[in-house]
N, C-alpha and C. Protein backbone atom coordinates (compact mmCIF):
# COMPACT_ATOMS: atom_id res chain seq x y z
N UNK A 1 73.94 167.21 -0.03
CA UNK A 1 74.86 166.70 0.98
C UNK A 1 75.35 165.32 0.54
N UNK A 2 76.62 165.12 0.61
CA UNK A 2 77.32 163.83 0.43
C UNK A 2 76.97 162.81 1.45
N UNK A 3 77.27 161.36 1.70
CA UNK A 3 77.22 160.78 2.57
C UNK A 3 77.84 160.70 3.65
N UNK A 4 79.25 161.16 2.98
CA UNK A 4 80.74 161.31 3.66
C UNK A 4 80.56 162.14 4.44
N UNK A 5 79.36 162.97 4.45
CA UNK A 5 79.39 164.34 5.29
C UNK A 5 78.69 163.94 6.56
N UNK A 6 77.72 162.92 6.45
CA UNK A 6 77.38 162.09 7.61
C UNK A 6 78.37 161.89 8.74
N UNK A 7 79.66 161.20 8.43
CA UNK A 7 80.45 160.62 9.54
C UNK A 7 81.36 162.04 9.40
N UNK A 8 80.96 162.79 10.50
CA UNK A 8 81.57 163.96 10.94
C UNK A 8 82.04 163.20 12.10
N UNK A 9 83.04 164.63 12.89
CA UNK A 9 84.20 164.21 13.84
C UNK A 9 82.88 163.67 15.17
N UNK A 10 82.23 164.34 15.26
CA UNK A 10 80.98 164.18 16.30
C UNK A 10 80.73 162.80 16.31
N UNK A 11 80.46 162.20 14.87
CA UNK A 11 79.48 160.91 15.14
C UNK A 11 80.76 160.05 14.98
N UNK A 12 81.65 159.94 14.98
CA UNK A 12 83.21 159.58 14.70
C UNK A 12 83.59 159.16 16.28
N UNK A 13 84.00 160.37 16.74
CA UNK A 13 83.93 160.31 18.19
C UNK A 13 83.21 159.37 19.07
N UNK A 14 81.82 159.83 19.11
CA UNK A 14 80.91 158.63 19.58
C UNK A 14 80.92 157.26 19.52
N UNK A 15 81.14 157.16 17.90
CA UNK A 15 81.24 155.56 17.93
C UNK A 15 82.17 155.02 18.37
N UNK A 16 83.56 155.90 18.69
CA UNK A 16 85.25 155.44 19.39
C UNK A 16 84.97 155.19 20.96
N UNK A 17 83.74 155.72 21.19
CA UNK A 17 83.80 155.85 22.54
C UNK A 17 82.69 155.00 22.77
N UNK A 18 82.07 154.00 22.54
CA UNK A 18 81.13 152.67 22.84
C UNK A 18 81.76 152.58 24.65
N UNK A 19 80.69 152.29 25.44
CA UNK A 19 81.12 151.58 26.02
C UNK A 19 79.79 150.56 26.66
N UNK A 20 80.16 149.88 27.82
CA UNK A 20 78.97 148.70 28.16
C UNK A 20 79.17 147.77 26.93
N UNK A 21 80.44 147.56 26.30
CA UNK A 21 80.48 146.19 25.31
C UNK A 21 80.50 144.87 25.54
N UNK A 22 79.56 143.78 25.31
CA UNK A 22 80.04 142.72 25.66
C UNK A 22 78.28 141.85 26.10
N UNK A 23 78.29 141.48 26.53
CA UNK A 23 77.25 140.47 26.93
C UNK A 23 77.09 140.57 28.62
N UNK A 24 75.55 140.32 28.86
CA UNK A 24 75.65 140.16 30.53
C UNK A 24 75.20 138.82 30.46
N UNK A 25 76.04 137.96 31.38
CA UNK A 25 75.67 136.36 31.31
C UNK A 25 74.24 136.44 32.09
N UNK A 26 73.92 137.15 32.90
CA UNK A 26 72.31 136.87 34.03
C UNK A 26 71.74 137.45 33.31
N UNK A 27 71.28 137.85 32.18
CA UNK A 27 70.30 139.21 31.82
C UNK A 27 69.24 138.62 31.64
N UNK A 28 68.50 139.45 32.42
CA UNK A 28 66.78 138.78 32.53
C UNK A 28 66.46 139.12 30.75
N UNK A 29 66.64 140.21 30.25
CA UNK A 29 66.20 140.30 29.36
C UNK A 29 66.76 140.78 27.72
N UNK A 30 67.21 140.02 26.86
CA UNK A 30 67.86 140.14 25.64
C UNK A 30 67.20 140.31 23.99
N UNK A 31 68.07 140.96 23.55
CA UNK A 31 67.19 141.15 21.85
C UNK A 31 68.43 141.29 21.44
N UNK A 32 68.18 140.83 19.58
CA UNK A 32 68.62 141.24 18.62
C UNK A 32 68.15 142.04 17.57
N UNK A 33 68.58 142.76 17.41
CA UNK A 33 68.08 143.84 16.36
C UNK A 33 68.72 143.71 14.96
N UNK A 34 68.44 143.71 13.61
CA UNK A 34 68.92 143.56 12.56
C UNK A 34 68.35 144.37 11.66
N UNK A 35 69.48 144.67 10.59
CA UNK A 35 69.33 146.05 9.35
C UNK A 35 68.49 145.32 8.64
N UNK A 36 67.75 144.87 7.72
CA UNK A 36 67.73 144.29 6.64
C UNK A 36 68.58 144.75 5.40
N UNK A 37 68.61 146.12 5.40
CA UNK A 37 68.84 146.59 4.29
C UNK A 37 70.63 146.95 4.26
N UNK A 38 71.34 146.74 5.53
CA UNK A 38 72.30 146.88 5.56
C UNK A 38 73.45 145.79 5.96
N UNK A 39 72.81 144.93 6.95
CA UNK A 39 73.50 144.07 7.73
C UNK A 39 73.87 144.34 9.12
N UNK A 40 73.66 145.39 9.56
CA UNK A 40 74.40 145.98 10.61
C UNK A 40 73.45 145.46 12.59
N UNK A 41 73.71 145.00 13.02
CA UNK A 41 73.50 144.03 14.19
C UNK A 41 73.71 144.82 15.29
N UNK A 42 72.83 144.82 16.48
CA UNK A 42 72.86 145.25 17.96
C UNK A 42 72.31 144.09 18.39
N UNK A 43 73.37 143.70 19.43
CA UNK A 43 72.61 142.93 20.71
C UNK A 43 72.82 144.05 22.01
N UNK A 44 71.43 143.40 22.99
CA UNK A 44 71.24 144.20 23.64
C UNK A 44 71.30 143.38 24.77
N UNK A 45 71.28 143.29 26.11
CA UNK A 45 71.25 143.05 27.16
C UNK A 45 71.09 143.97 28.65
N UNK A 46 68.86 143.35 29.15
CA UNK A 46 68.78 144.75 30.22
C UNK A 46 68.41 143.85 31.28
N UNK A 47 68.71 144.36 32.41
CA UNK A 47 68.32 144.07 33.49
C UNK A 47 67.10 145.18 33.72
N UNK A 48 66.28 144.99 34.02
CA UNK A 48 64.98 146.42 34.54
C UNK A 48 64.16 145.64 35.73
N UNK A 49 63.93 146.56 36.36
CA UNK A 49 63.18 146.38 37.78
C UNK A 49 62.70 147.70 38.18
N UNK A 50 61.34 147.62 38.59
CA UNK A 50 60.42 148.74 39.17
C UNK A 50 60.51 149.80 38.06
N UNK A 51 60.58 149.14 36.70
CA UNK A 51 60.31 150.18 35.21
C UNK A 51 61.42 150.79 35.16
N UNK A 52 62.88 150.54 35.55
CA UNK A 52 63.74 151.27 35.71
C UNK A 52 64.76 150.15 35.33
N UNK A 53 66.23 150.80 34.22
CA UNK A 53 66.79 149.94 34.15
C UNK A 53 67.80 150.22 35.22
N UNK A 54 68.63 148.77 35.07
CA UNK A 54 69.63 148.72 36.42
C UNK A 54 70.97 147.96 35.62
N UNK A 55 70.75 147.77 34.51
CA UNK A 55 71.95 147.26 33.89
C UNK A 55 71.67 147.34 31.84
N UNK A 56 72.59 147.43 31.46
CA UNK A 56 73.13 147.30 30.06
C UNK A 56 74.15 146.90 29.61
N UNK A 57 74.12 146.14 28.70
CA UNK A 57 75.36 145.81 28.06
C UNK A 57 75.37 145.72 26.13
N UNK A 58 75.84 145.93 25.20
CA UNK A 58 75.11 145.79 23.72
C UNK A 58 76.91 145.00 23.26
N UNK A 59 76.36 144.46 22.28
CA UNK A 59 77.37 144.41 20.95
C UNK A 59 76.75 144.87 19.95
N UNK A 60 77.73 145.71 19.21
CA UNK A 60 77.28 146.52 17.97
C UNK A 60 78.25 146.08 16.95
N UNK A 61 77.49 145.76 15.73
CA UNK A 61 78.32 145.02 14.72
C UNK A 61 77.57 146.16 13.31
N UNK A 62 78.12 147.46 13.36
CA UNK A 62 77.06 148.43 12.56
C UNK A 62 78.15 149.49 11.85
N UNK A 63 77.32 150.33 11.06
CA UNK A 63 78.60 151.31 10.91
C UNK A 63 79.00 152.53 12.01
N UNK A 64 79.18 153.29 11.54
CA UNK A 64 79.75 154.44 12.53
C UNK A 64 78.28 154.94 13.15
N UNK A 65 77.63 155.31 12.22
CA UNK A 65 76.09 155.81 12.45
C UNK A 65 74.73 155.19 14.09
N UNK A 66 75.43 153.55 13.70
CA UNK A 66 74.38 152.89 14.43
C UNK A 66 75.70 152.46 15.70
N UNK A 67 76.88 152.89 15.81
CA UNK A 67 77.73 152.68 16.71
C UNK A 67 77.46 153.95 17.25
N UNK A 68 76.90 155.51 16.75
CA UNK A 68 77.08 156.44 17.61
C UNK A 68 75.90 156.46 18.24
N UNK A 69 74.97 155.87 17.68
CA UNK A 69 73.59 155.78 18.27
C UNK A 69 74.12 155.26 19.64
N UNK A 70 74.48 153.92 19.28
CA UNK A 70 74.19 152.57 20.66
C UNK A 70 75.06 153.77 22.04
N UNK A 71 76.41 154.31 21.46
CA UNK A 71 77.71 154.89 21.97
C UNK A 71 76.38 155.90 23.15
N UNK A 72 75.38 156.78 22.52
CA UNK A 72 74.77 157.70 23.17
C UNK A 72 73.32 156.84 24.49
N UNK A 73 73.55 155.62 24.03
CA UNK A 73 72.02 154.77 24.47
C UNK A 73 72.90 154.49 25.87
N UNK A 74 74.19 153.64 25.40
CA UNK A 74 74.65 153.09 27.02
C UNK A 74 75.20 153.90 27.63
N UNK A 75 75.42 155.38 27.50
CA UNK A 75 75.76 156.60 28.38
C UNK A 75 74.79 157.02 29.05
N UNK A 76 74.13 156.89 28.87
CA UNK A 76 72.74 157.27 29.21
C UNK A 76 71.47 156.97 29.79
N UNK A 77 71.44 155.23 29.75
CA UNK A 77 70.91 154.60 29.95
C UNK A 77 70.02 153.72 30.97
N UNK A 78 71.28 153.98 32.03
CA UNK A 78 71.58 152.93 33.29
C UNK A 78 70.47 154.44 33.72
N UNK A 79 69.64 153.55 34.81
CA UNK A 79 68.71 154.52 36.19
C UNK A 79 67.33 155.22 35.33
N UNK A 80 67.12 155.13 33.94
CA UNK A 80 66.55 155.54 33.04
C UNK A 80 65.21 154.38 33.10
N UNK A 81 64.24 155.62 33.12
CA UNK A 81 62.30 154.89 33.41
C UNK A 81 62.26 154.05 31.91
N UNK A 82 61.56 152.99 31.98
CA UNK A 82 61.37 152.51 30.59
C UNK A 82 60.53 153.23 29.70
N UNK A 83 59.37 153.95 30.43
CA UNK A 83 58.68 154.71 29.31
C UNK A 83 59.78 155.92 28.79
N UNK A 84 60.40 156.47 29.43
CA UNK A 84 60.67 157.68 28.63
C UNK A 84 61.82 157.24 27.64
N UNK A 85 62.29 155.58 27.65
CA UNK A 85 62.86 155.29 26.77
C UNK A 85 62.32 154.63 25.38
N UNK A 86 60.97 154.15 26.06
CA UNK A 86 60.06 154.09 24.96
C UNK A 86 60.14 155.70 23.75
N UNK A 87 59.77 156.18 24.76
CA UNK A 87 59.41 157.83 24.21
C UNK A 87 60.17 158.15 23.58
N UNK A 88 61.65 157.87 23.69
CA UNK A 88 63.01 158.18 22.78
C UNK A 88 62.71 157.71 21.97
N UNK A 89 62.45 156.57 21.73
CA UNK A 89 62.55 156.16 20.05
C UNK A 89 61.36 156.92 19.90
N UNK A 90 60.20 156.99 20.29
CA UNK A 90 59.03 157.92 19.10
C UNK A 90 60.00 159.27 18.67
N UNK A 91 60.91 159.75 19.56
CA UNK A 91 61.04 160.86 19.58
C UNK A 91 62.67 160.96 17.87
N UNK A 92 63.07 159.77 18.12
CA UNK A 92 63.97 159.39 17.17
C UNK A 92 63.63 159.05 15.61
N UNK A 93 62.76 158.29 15.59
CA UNK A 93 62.08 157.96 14.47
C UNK A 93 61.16 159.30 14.28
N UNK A 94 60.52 160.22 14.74
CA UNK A 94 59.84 161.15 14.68
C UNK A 94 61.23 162.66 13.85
N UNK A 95 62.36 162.44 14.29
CA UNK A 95 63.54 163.38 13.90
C UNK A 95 63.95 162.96 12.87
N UNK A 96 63.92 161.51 12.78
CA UNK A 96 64.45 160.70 11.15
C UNK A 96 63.24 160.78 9.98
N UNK A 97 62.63 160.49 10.28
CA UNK A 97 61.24 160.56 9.36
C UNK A 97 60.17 161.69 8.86
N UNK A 98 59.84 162.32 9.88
CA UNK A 98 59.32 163.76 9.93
C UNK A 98 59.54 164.86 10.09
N UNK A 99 61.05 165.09 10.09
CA UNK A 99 61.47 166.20 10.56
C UNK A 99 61.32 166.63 11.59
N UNK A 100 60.98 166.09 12.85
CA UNK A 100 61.19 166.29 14.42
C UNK A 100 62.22 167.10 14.71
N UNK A 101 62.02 167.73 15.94
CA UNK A 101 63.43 168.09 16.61
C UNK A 101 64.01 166.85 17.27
N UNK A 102 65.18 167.24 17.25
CA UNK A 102 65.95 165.54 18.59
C UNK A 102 65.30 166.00 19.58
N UNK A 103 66.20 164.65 20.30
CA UNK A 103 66.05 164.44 21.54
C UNK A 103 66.55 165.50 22.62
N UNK A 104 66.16 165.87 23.53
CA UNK A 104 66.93 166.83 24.44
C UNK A 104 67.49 166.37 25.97
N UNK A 105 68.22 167.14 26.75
CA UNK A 105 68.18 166.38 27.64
C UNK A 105 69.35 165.95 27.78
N UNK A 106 69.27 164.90 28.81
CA UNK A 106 70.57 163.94 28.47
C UNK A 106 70.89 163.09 27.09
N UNK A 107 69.60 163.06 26.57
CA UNK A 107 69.80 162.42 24.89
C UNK A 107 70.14 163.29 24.24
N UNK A 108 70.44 164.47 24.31
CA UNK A 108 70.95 165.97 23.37
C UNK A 108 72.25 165.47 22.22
N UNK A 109 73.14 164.77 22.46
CA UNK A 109 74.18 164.25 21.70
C UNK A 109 73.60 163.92 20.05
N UNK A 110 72.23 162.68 20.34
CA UNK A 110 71.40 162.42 19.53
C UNK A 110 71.47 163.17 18.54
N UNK A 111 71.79 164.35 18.64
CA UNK A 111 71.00 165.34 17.98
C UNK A 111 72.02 165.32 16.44
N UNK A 112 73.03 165.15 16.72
CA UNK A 112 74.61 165.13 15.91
C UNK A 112 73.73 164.44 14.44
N UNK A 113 72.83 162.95 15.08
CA UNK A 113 72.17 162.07 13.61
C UNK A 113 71.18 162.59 12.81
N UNK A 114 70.73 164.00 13.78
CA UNK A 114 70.18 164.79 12.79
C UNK A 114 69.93 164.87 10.82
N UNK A 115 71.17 164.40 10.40
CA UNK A 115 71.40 164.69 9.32
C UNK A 115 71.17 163.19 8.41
N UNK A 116 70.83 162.24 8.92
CA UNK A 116 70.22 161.04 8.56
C UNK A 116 68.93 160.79 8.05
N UNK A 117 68.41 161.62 8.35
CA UNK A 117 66.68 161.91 7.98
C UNK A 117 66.71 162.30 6.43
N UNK A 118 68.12 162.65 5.87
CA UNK A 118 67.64 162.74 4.06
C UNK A 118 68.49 161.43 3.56
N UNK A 119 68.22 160.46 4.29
CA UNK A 119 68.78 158.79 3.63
C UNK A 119 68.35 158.09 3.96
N UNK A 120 67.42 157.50 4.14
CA UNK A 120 66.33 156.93 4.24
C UNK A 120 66.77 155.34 4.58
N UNK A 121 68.06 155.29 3.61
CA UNK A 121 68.93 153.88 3.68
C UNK A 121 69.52 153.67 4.95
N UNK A 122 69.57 155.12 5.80
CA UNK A 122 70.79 155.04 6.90
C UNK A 122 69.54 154.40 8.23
N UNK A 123 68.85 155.07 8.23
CA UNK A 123 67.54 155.42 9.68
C UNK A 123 67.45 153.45 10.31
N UNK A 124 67.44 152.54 9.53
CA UNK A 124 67.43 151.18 10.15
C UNK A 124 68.78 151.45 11.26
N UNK A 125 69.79 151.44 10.61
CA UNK A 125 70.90 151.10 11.85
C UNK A 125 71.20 152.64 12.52
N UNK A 126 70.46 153.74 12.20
CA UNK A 126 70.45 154.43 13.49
C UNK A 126 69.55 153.79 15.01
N UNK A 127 68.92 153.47 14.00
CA UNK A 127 67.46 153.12 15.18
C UNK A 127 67.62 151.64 15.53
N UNK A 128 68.61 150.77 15.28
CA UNK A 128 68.96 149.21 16.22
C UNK A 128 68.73 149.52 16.95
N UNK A 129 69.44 149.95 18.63
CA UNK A 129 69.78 149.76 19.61
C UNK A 129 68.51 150.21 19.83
N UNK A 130 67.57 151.14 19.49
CA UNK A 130 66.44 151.47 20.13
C UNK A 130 65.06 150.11 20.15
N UNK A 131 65.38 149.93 19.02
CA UNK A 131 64.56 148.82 18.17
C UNK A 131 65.07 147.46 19.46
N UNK A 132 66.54 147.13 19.68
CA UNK A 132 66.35 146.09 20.67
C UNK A 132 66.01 146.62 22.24
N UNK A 133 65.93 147.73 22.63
CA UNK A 133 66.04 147.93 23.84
C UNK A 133 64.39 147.82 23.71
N UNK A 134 63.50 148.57 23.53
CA UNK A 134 62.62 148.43 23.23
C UNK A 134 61.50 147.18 23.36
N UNK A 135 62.24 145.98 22.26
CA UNK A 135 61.81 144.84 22.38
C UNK A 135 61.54 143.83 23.73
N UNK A 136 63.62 144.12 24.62
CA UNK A 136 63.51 143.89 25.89
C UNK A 136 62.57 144.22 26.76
N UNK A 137 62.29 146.06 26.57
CA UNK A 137 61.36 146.26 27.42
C UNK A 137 59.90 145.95 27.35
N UNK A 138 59.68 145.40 26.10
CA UNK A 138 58.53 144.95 25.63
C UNK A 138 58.23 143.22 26.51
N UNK A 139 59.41 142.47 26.60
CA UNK A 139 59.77 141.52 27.37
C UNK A 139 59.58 141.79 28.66
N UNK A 140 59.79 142.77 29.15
CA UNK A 140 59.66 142.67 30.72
C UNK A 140 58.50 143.33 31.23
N UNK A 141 57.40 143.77 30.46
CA UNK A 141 56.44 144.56 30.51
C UNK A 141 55.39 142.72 30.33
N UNK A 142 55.41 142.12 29.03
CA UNK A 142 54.88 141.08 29.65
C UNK A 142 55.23 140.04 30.44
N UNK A 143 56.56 139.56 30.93
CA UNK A 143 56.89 139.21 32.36
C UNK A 143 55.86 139.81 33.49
N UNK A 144 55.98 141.11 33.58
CA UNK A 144 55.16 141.95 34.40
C UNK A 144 53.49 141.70 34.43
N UNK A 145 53.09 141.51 33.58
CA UNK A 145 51.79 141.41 33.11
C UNK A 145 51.36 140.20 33.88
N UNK A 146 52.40 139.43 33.30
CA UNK A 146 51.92 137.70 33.41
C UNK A 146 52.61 137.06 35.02
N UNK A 147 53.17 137.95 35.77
CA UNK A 147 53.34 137.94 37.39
C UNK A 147 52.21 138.43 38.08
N UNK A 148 51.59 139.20 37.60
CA UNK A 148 50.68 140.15 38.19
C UNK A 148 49.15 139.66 38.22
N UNK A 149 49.29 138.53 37.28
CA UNK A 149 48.20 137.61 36.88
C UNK A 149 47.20 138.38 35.59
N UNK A 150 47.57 139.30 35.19
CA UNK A 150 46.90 139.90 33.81
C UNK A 150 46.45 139.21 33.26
N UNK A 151 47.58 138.73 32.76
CA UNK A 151 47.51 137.52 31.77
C UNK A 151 47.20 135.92 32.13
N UNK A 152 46.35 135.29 31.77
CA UNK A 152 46.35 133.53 32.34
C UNK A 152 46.95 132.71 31.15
């Protein structure tokens, strides 16, 4: 398989259709995500309350690949439990790396990056937006912790 065969009309599409672009000025909680190996950049911006998000916003500075990713994350996203978005990325990195099945579900689109798992070069900027959402929620999980008095 060529590379070229990667950016089919599917993952083409997706990335034309981004939306939630831009920055949220209140966002309790923000990340940046970065390629090393490529350059390619997600910012993320979540609002979450009661493990549930209630807002998104990203800038994606990536190729088509990690634009169709983010394109399928903020469709999807908003009213979504944080664990089972945790669970997406195992379930993403598990389809890129090991030959997993995708995601199903409302993440079913996912499924299109299927074909990323034999480039080993591509799988960083599929997996940004997961990699910052993630982090956020990693942020508001110890917020949570350290309200609750868990933590001193």
């Amino acid at each position: 398989m060529y590379i070229e065969n990667l950016y089919n009309d599917r993952i083409l599409k997706l990335a034309a259709s981004l939306s939630k672009v831009g920055r949220i000025d209140s966002a309790e909680f923000s990340s940046e995500a970065i390629s090393r190996l490529c350059g390619s950049k997600v910012t993320v911006d979540l609002d979450i309350s009661k493990n549930t998000v209630n807002s998104f916003s990203h800038i994606v500075k990536a190729c088509a690949l990690g634009q169709a990713s983010s394109s399928v994350m903020a469709k999807n996203i908003i009213g979504t439990d944080i664990y089972e978005l945790l669970d997406l990325k195992t379930k993403m990195k598990c389809m890129l790396k090991d030959d997993g099945p995708p995601p199903s579900d409302k993440w079913s689109d996912l499924e299109v990056l299927q074909p990323v798992k034999d480039y080993k070069g591509r799988h960083s900027s599929v997996l940004l937006t997961f990699d910052a959402v993630e982090d956020c929620i990693n942020q508001y999980l110890l917020k949570s912790e350290k309200s609750n008095g868990e933590i001193s």
